[in-house]
N, C-alpha and C. Protein backbone atom coordinates (compact mmCIF):
# COMPACT_ATOMS: atom_id res chain seq x y z
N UNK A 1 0.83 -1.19 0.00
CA UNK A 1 0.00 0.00 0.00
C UNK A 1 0.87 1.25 0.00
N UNK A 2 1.88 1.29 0.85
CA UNK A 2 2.92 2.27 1.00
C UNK A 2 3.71 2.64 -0.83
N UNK A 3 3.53 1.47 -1.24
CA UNK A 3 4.72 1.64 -2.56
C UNK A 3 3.33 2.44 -3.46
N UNK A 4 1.97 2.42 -3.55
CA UNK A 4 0.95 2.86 -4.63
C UNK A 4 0.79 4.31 -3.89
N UNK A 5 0.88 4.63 -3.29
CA UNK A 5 0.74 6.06 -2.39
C UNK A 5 2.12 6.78 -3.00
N UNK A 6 3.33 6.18 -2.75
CA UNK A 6 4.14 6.67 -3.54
C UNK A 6 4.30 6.92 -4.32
N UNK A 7 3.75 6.14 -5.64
CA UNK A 7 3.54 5.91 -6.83
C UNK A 7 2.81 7.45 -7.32
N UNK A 8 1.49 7.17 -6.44
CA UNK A 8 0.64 7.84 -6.56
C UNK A 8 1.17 9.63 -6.49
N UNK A 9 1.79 10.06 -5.25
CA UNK A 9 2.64 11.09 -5.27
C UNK A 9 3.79 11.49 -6.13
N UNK A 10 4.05 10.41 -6.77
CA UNK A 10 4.91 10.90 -7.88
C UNK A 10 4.24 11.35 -8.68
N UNK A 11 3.60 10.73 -9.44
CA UNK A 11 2.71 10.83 -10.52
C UNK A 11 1.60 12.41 -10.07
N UNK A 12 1.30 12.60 -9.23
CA UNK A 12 0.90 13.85 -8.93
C UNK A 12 2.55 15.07 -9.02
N UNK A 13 3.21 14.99 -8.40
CA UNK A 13 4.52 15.78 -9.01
C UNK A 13 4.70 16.39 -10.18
N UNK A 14 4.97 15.10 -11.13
CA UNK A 14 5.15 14.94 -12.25
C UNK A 14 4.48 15.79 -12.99
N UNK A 15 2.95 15.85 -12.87
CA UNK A 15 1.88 16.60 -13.16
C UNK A 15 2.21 18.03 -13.14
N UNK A 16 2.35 18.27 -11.94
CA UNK A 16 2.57 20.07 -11.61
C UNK A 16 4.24 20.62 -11.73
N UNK A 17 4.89 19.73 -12.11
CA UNK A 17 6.36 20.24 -12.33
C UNK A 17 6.16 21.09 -13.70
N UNK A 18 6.53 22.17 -14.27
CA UNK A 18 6.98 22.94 -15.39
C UNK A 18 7.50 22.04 -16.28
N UNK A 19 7.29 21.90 -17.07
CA UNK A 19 7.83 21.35 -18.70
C UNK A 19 9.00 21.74 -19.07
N UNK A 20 9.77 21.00 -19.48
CA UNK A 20 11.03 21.60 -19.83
C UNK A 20 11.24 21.65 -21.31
N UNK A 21 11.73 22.33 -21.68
CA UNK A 21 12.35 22.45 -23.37
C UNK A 21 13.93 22.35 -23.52
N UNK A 22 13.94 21.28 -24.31
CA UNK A 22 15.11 21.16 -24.77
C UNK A 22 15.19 21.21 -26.62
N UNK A 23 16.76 21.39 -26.56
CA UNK A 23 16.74 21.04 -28.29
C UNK A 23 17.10 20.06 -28.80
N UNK A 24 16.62 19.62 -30.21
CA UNK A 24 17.01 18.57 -30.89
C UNK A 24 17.60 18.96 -32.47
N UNK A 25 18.48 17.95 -32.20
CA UNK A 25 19.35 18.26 -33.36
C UNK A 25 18.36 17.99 -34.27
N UNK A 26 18.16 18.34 -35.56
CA UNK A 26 17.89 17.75 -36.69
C UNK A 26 18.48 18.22 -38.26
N UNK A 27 20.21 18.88 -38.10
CA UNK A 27 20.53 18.86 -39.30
C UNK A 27 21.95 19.63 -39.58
N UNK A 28 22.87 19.79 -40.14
CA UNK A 28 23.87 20.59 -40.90
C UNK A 28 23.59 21.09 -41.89
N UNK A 29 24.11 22.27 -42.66
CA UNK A 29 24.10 22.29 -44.25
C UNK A 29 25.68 23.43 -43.81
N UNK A 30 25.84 23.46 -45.19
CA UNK A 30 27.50 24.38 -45.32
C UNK A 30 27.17 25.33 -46.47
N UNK A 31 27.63 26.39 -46.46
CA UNK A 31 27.29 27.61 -47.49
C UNK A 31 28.12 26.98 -48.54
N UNK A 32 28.11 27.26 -49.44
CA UNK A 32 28.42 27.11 -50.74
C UNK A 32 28.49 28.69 -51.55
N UNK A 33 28.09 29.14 -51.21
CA UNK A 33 27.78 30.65 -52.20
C UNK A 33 27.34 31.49 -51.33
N UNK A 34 26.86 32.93 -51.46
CA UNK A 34 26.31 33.60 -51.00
C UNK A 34 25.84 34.77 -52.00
N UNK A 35 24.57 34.73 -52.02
CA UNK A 35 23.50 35.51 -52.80
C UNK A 35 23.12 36.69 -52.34
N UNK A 36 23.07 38.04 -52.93
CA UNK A 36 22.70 39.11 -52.74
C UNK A 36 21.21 39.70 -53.25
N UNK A 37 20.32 38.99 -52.69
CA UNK A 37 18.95 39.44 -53.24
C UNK A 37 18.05 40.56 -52.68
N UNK A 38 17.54 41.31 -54.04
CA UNK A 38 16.99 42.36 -53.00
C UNK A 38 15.97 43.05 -52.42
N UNK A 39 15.23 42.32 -51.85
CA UNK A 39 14.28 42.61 -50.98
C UNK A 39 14.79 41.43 -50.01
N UNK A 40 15.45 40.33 -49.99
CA UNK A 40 15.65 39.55 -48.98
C UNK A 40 16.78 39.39 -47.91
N UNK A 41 17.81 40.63 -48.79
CA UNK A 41 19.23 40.72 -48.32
C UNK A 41 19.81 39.61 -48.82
N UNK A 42 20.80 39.07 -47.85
CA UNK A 42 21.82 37.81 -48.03
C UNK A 42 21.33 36.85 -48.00
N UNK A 43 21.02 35.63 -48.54
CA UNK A 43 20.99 34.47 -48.99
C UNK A 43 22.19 33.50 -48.84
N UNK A 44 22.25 32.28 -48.39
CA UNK A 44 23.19 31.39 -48.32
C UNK A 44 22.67 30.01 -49.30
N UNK A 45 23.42 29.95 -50.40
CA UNK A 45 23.50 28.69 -51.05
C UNK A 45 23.71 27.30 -50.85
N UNK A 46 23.31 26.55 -50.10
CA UNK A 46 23.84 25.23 -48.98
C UNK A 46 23.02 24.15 -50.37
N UNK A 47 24.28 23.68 -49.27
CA UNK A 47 23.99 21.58 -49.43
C UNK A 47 23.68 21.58 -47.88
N UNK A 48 22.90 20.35 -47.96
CA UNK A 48 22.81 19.72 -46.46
C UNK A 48 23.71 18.82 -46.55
N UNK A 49 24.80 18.47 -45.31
CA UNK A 49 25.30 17.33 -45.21
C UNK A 49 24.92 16.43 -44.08
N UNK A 50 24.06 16.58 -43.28
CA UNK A 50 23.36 16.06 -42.20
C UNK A 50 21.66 16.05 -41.79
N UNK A 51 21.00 14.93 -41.95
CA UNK A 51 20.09 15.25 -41.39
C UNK A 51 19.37 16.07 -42.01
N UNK A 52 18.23 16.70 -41.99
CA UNK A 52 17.33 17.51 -42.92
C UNK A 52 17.45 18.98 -42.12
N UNK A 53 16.65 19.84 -42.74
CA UNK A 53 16.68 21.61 -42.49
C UNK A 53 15.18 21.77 -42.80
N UNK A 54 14.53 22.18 -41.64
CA UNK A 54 13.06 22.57 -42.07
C UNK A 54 12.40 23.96 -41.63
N UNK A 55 12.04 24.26 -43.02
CA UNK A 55 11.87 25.95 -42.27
C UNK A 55 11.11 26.37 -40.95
N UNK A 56 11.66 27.31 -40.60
CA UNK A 56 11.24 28.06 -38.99
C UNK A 56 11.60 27.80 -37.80
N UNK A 57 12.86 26.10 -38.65
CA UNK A 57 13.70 26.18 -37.74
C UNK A 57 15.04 26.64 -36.92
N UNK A 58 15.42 26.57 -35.35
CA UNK A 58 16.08 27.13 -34.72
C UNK A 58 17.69 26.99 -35.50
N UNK A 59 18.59 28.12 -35.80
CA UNK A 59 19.62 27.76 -36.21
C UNK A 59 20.80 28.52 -35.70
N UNK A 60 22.00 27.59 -35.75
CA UNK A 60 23.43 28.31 -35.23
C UNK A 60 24.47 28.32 -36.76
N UNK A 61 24.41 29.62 -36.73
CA UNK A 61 25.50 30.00 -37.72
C UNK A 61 27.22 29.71 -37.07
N UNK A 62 27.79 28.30 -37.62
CA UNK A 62 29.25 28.43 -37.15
C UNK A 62 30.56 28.56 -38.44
N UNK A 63 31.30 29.76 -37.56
CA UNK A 63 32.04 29.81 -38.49
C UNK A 63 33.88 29.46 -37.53
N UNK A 64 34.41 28.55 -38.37
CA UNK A 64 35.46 27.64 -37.87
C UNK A 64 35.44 27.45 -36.62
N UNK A 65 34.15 26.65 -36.41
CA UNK A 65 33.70 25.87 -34.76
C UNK A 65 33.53 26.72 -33.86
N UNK A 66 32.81 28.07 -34.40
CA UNK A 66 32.88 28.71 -32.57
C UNK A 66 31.35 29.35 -33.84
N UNK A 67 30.37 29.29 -32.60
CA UNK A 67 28.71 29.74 -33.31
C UNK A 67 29.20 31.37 -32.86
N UNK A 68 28.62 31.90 -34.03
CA UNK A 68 28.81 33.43 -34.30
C UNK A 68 27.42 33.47 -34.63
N UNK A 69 26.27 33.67 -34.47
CA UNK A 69 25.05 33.61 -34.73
C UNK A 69 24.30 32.70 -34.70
N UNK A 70 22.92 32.97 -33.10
CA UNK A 70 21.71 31.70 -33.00
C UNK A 70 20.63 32.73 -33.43
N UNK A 71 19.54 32.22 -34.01
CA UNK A 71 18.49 32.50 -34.56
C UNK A 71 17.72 31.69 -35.08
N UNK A 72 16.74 32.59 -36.08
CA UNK A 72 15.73 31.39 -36.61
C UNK A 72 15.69 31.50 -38.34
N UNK A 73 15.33 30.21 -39.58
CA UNK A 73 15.93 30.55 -40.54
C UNK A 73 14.28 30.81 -41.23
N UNK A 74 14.29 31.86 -41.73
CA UNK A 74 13.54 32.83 -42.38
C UNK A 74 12.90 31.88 -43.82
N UNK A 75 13.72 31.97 -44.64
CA UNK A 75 13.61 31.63 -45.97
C UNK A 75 13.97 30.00 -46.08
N UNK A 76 13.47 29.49 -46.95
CA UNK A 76 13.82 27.80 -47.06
C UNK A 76 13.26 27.73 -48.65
N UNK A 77 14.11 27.68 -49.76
CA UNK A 77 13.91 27.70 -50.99
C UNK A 77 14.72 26.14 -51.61
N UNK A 78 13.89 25.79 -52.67
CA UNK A 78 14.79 24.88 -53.79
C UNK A 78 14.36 25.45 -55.06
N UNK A 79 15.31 25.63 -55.56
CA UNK A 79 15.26 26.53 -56.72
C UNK A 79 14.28 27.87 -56.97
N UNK A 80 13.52 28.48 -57.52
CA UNK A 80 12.49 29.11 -56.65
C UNK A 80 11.38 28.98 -55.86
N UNK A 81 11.28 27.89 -55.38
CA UNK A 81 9.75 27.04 -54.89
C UNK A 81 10.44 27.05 -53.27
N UNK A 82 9.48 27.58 -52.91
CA UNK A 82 9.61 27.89 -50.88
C UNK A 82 9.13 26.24 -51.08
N UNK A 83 9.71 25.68 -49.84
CA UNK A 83 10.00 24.10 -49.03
C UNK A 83 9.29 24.40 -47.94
N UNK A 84 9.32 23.24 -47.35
CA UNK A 84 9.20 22.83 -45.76
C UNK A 84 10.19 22.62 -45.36
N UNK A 85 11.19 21.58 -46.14
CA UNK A 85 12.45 21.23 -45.68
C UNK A 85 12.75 20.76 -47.03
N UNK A 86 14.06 20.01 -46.21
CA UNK A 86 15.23 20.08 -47.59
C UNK A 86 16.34 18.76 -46.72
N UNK A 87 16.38 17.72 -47.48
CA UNK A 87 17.18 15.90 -46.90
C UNK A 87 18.57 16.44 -47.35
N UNK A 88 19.26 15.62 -46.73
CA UNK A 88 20.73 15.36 -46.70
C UNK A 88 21.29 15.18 -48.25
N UNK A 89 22.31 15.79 -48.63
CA UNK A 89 22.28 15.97 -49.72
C UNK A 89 22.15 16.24 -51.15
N UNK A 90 21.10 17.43 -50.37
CA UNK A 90 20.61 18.38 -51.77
C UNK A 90 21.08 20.03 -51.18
N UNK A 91 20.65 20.87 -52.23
CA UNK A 91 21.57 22.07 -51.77
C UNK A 91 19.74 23.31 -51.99
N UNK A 92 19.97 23.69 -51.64
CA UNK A 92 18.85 24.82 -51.28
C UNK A 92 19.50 26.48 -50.74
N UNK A 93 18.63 27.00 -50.62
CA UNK A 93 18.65 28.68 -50.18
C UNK A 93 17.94 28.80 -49.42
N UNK A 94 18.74 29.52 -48.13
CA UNK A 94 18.18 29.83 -46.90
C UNK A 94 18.79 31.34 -46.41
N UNK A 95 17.53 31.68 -45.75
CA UNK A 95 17.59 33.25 -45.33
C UNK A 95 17.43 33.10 -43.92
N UNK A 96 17.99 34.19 -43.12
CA UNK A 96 18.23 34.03 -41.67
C UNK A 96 17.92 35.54 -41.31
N UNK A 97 16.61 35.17 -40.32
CA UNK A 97 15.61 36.33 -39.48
C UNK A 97 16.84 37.63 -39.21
N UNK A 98 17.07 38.61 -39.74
CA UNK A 98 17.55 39.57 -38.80
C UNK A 98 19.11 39.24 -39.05
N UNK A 99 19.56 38.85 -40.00
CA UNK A 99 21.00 38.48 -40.02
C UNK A 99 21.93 37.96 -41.38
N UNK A 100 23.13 38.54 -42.06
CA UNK A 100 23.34 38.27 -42.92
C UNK A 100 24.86 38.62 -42.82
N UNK A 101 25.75 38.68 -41.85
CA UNK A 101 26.91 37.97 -41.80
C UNK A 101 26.98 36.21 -41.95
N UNK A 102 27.00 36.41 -43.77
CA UNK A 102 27.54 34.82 -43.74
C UNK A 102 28.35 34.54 -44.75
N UNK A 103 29.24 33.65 -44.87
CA UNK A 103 30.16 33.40 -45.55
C UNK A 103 30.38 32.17 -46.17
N UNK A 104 31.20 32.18 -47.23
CA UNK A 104 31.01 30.74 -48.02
C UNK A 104 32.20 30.06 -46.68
N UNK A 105 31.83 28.70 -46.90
CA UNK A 105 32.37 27.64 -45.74
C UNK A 105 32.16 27.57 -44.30
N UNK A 106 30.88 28.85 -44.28
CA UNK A 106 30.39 28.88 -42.53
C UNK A 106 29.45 27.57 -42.55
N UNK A 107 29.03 26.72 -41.79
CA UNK A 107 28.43 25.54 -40.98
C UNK A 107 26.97 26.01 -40.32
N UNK A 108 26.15 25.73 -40.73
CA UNK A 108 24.56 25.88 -40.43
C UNK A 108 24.16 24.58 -39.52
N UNK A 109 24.05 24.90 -38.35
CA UNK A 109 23.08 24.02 -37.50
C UNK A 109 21.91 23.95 -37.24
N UNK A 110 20.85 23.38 -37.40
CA UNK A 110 20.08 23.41 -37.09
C UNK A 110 19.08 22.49 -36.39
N UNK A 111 18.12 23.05 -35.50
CA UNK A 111 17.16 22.34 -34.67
C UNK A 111 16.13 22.64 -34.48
N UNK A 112 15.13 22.01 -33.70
CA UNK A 112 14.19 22.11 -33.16
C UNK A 112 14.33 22.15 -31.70
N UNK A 113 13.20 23.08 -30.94
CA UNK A 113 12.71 23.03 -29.59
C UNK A 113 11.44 22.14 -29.43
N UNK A 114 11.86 21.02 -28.29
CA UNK A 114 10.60 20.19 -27.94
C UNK A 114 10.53 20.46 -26.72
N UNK A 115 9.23 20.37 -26.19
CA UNK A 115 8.56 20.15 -24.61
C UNK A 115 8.46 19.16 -24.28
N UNK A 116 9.19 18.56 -23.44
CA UNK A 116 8.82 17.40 -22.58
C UNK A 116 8.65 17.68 -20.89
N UNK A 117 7.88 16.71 -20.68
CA UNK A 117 7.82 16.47 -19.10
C UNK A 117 8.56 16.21 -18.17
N UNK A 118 8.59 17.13 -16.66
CA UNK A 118 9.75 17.44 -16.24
C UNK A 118 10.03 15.90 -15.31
N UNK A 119 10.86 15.40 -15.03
CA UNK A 119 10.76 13.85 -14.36
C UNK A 119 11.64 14.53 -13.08
């Protein structure tokens, strides 16, 4: 009886604890070019080499392993046709909210934020 009361108080805890957010990886791509368009500003020409890139997601601009820009990526193009996302090994155009220090051979990370339950 003692161990279902316990049980029971956890499981009430569990309940009223705050949710936590963490991130999840879901991708690389590497500049290849950099595009000057204009109404959109700077543009980055990528391949993905990891994992997929889906727009509105969270991203870290790294340039030779140290992130010089987190944000979120604006634009998600294949050829002129706006995406959802974009698989490992195709190359696309992506625009970044509020930001256009980027350079050919900078490293695009990107993720998602999930909510899970706090244990």
């Amino acid at each position: 009886i003692i161990y279902e009361v316990s049980d029971d108080i956890e499981k009430l805890f569990k309940g009223k604890l705050a949710p936590v957010q963490r991130e999840k990886f879901i991708g690389y791509a590497q500049i290849l070019q950099v595009f000057e368009v204009k109404r959109l500003g700077k543009v980055a020409g990528c391949r993905i080499t990891e994992g997929v890139v889906k727009r509105g997601c969270g991203v870290r601009l790294l340039r030779e392993g140290v992130v010089i820009h987190q944000g979120e990526l604006s634009t998600l193009r294949r050829f002129k046709d706006d995406v959802k996302e974009v698989a490992n090994g195709y190359e696309c155009g992506m625009g970044f909210l509020n930001y256009d220090d980027i350079r050919v051979d900078d490293q695009i990370e990107c993720y998602e934020v999930e909510t899970v339950a706090a244990a």
